[in-house]
N, C-alpha and C. Protein backbone atom coordinates (compact mmCIF):
# COMPACT_ATOMS: atom_id res chain seq x y z
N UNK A 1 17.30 -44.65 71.16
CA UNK A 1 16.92 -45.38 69.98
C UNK A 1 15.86 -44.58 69.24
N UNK A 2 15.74 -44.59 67.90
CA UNK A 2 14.80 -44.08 67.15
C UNK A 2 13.65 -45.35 66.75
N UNK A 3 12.23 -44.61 67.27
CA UNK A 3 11.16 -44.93 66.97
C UNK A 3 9.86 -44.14 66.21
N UNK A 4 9.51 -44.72 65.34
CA UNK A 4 8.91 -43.73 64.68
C UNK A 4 6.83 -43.90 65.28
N UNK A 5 6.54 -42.97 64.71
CA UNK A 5 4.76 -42.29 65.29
C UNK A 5 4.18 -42.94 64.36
N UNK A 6 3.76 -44.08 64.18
CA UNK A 6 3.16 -44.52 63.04
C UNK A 6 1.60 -43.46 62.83
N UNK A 7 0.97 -43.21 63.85
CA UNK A 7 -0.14 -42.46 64.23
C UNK A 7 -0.32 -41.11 64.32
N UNK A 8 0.90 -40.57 63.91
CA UNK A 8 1.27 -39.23 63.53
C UNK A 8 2.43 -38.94 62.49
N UNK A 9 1.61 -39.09 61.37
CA UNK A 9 2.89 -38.79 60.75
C UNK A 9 4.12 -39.34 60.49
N UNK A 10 4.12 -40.52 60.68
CA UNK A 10 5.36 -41.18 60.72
C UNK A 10 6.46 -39.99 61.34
N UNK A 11 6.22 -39.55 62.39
CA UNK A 11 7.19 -38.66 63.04
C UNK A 11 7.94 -39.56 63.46
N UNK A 12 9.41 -39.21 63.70
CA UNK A 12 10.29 -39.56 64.41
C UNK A 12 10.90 -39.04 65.69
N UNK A 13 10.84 -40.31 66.74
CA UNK A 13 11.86 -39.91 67.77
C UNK A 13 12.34 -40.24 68.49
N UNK A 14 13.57 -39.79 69.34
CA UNK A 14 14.66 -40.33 70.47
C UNK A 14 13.90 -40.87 71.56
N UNK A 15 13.79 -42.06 71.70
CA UNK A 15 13.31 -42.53 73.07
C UNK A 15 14.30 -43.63 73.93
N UNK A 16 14.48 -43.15 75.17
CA UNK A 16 15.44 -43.91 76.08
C UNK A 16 14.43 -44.62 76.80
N UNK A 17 15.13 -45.99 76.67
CA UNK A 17 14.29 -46.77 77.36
C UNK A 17 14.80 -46.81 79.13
N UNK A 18 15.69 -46.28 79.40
CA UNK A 18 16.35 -46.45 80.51
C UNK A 18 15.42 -45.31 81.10
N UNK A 19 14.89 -44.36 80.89
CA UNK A 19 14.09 -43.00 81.71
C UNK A 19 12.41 -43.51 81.16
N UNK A 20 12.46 -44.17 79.93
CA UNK A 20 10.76 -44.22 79.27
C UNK A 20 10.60 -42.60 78.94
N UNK A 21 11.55 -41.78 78.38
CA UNK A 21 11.16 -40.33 77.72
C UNK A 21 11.54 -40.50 76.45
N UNK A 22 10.74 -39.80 75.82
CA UNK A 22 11.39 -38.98 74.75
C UNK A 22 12.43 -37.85 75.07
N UNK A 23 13.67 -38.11 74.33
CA UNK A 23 14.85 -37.22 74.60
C UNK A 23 14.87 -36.32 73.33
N UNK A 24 14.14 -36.47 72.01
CA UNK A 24 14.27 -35.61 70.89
C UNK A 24 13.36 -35.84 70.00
N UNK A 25 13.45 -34.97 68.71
CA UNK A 25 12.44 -34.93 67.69
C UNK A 25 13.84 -34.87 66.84
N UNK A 26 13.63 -36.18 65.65
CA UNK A 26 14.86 -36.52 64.57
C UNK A 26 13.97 -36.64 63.67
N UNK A 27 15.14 -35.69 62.19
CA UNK A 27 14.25 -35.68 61.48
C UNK A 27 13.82 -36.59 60.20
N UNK A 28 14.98 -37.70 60.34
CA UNK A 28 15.43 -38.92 59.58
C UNK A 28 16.27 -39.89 60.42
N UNK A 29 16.02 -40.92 60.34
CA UNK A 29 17.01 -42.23 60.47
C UNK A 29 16.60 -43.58 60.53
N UNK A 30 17.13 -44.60 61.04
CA UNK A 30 17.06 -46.04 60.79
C UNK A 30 16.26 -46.27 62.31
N UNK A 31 14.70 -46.24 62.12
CA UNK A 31 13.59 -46.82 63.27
C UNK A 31 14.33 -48.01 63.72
N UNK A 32 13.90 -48.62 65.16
CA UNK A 32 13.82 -50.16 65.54
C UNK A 32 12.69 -50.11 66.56
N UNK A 33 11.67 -49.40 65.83
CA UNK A 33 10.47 -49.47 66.48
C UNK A 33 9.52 -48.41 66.37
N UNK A 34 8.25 -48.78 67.38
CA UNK A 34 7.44 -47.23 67.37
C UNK A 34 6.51 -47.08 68.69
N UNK A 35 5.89 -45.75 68.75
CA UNK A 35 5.89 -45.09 69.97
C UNK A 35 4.60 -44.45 69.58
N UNK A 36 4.13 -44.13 70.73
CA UNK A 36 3.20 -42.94 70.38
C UNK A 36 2.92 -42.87 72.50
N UNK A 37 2.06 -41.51 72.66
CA UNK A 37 1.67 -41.26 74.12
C UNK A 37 0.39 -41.35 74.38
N UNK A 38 -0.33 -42.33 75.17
CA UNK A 38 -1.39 -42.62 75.33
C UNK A 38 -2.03 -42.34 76.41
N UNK A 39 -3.04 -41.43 76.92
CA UNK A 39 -3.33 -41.07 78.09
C UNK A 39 -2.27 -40.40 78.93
N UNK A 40 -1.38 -39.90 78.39
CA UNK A 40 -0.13 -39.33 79.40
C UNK A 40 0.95 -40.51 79.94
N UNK A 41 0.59 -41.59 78.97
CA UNK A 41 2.00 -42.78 79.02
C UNK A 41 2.84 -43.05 78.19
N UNK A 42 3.80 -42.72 78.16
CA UNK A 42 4.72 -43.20 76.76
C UNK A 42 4.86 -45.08 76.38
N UNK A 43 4.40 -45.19 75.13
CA UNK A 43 3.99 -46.73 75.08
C UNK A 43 5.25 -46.65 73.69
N UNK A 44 5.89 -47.79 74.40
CA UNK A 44 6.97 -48.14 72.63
C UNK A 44 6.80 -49.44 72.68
N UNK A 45 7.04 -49.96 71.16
CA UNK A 45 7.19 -51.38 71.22
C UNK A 45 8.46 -51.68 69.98
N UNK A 46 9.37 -51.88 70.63
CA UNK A 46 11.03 -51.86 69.61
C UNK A 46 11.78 -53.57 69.83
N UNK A 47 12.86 -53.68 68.96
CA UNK A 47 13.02 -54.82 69.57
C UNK A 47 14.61 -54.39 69.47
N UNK A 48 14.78 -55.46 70.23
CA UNK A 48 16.00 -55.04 70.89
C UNK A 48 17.09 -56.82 71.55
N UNK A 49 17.82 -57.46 70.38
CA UNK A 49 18.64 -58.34 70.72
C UNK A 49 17.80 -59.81 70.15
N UNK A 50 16.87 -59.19 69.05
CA UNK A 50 16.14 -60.04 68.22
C UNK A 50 15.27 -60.25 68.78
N UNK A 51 14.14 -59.43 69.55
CA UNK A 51 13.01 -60.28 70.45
C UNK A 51 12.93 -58.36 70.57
N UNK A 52 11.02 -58.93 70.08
CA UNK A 52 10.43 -57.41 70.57
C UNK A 52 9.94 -57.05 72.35
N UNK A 53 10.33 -56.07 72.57
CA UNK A 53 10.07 -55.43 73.61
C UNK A 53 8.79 -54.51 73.69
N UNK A 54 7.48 -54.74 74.50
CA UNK A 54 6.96 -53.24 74.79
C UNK A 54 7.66 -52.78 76.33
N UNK A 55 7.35 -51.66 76.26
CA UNK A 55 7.51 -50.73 77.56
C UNK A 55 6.65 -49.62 77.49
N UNK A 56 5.75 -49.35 78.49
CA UNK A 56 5.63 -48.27 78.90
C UNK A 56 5.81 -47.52 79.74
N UNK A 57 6.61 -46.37 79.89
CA UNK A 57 6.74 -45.39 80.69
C UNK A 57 8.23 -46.48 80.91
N UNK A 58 8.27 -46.72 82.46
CA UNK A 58 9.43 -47.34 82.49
C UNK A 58 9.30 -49.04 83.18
N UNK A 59 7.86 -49.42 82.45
CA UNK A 59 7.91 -50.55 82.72
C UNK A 59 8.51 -51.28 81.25
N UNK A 60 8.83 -52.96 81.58
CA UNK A 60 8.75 -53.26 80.20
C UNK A 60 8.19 -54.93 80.52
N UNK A 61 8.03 -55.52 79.12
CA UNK A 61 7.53 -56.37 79.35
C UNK A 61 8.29 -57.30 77.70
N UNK A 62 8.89 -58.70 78.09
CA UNK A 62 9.42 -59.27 76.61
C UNK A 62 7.87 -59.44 75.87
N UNK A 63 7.98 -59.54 74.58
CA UNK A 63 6.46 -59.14 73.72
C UNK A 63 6.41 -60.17 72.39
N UNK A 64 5.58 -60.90 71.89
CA UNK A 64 4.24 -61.44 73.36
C UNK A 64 4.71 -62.01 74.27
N UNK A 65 5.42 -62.97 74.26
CA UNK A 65 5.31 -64.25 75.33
C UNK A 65 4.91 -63.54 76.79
N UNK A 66 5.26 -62.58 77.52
CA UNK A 66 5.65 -61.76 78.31
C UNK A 66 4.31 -61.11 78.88
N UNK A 67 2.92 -61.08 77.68
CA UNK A 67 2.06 -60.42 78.08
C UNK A 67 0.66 -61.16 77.45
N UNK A 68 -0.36 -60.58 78.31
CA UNK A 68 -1.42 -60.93 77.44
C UNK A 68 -2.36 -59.91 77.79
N UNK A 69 -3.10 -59.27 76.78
CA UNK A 69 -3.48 -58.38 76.07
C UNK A 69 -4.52 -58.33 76.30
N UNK A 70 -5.69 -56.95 76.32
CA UNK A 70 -7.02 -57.43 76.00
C UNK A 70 -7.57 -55.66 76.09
N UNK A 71 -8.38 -55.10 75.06
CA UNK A 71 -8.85 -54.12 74.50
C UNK A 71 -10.64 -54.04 75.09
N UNK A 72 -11.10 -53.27 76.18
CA UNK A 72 -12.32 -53.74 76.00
C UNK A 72 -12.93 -52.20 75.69
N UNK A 73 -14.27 -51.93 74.93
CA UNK A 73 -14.99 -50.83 74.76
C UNK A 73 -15.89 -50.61 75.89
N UNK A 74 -16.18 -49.28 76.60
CA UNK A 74 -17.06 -48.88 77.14
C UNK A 74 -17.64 -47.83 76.42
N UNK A 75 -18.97 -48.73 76.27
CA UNK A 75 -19.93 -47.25 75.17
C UNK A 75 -20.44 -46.50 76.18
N UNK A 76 -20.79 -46.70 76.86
CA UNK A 76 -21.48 -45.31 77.47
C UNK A 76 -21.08 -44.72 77.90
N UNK A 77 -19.63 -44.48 78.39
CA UNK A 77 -18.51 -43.51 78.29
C UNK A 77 -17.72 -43.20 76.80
N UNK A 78 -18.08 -43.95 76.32
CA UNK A 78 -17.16 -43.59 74.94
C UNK A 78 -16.00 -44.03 75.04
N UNK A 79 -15.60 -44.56 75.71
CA UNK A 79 -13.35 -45.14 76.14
C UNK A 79 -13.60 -46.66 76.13
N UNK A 80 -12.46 -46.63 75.82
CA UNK A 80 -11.55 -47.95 75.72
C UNK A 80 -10.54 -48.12 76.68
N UNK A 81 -10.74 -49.17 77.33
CA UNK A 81 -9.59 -49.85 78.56
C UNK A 81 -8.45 -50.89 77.64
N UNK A 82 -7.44 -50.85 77.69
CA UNK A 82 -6.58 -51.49 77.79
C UNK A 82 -5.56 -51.90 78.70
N UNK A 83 -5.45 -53.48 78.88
CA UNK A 83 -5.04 -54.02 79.78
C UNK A 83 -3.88 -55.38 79.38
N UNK A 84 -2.90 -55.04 80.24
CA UNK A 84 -1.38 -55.91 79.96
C UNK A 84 -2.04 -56.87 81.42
N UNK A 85 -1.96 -58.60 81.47
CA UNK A 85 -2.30 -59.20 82.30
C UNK A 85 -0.80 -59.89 82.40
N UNK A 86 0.20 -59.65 82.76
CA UNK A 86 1.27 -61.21 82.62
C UNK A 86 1.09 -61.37 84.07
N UNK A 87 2.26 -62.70 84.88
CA UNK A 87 2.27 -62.73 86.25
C UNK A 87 2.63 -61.76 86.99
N UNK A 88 3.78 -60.89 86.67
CA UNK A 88 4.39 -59.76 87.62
C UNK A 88 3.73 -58.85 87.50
N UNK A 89 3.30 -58.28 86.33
CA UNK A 89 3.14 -56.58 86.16
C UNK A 89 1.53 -56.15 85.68
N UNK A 90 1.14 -56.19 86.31
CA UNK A 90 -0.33 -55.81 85.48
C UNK A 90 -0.62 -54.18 85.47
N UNK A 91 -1.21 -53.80 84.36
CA UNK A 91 -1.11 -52.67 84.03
C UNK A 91 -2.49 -52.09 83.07
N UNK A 92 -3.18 -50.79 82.80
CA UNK A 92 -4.42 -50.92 82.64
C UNK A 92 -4.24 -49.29 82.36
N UNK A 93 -5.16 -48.78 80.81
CA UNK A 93 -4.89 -47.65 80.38
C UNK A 93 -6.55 -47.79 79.90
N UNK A 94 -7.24 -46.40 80.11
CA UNK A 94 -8.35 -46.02 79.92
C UNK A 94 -8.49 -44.81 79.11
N UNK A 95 -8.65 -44.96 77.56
CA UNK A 95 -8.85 -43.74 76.77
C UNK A 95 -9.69 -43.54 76.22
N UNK A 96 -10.15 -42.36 75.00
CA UNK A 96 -10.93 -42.10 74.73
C UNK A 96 -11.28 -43.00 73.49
N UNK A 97 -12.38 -43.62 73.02
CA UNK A 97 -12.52 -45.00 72.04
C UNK A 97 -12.59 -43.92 71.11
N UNK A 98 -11.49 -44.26 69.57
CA UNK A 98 -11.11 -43.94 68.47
C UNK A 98 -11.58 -44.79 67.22
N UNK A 99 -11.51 -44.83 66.07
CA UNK A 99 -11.40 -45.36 65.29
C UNK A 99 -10.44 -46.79 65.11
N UNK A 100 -10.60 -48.11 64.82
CA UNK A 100 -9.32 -48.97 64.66
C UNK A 100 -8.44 -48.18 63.85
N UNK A 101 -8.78 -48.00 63.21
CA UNK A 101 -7.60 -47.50 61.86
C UNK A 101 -6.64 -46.23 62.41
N UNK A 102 -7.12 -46.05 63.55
CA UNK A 102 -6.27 -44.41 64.39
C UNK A 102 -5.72 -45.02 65.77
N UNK A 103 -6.43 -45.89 66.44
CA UNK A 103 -5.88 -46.07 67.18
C UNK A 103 -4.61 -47.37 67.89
N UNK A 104 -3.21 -46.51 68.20
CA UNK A 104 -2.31 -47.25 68.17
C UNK A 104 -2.04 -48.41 69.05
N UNK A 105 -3.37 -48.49 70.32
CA UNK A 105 -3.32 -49.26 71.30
C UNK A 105 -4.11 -50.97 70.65
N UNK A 106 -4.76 -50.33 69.82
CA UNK A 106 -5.62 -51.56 68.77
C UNK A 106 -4.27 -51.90 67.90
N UNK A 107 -3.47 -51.25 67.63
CA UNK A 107 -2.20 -51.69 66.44
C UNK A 107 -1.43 -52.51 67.63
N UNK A 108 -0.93 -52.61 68.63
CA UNK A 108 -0.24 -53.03 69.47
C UNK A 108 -0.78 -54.51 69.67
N UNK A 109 -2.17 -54.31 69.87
CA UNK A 109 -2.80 -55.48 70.29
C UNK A 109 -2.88 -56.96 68.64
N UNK A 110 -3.09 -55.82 67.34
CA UNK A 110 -3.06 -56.31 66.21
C UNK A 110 -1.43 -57.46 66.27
N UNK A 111 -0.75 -56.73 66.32
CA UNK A 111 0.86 -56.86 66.34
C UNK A 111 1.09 -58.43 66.92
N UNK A 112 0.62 -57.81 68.44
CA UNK A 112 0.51 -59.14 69.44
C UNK A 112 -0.08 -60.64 68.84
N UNK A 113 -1.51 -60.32 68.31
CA UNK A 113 -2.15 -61.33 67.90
C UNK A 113 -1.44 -62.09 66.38
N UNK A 114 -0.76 -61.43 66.11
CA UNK A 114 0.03 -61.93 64.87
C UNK A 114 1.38 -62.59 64.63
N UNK A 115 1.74 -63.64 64.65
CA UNK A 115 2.95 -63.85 64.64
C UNK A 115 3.66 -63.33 63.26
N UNK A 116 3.08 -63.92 61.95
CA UNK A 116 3.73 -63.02 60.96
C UNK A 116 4.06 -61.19 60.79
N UNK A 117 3.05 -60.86 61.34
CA UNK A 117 3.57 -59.32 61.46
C UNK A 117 4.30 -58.77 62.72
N UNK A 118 4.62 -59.73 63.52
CA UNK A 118 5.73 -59.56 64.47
C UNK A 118 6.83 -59.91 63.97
N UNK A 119 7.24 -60.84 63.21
CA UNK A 119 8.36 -61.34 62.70
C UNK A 119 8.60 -60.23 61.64
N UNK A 120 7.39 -59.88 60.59
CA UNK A 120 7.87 -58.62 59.86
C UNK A 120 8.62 -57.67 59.90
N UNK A 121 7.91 -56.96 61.23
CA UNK A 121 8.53 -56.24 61.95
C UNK A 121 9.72 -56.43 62.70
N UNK A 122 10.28 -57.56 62.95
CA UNK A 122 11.05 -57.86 64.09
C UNK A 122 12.80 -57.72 62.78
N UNK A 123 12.13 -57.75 61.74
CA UNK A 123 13.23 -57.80 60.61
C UNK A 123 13.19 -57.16 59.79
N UNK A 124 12.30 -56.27 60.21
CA UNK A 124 12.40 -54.59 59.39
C UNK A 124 13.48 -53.84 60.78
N UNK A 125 12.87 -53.69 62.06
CA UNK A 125 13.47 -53.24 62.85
C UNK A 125 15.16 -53.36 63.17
N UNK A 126 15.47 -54.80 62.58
CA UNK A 126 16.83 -54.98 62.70
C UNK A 126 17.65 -55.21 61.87
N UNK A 127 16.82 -54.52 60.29
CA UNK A 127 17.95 -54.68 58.87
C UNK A 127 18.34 -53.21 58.94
């Protein structure tokens, strides 16, 4: 499926959700989602059968209902933890704290907290 880098360039690319890789760099086509690599994890959030999906790497999780979210800052390291809490899968990414406006793990969490810009998206992704 093609997902585009909102955080780079609106780059585009092949990501299989069945491996959690990127399989290519495309240089045009019809997104149903987006991606970027965070700490050495591939994070997408696409939807797929009218209901958004995240996955990372080769977990996945249905999105929101599926997860709950939470962004915390550590200043005196400078990083940001992010953390997926649902019942099965808990999961927890520690990076370097960015700007909101740059960073795509704050857009994920934005996404989440929004029902209108999930639905936006959920019907941009599948026109």
């Amino acid at each position: 499926m093609i997902l585009t880098m909102p955080f780079n360039n609106d780059k585009q690319v092949n990501f299989d959700p069945v491996t959690g890789q990127i399989t290519a760099n495309i240089d045009d086509g019809l997104d149903s989602g987006i991606f970027d690599r965070v700490a050495g994890h591939n994070i997408a959030l696409y939807a797929e059968d009218h209901r958004l999906i995240l996955q990372i790497d080769k977990q996945i999780w249905p999105f929101p209902a599926g997860v709950q979210l939470n962004l915390q800052d550590n200043k005196a390291s400078n990083a940001r933890r992010f953390t997926i809490a649902p019942a099965k899968q808990n999961f927890s990414i520690e990076y370097p704290a960015m700007a909101q406006d740059q960073d795509y793990l704050a857009y994920i969490v934005a996404i989440w907290q929004s029902a209108t810009l999930r639905q936006a998206l959920l019907e941009k992704w599948h026109s």
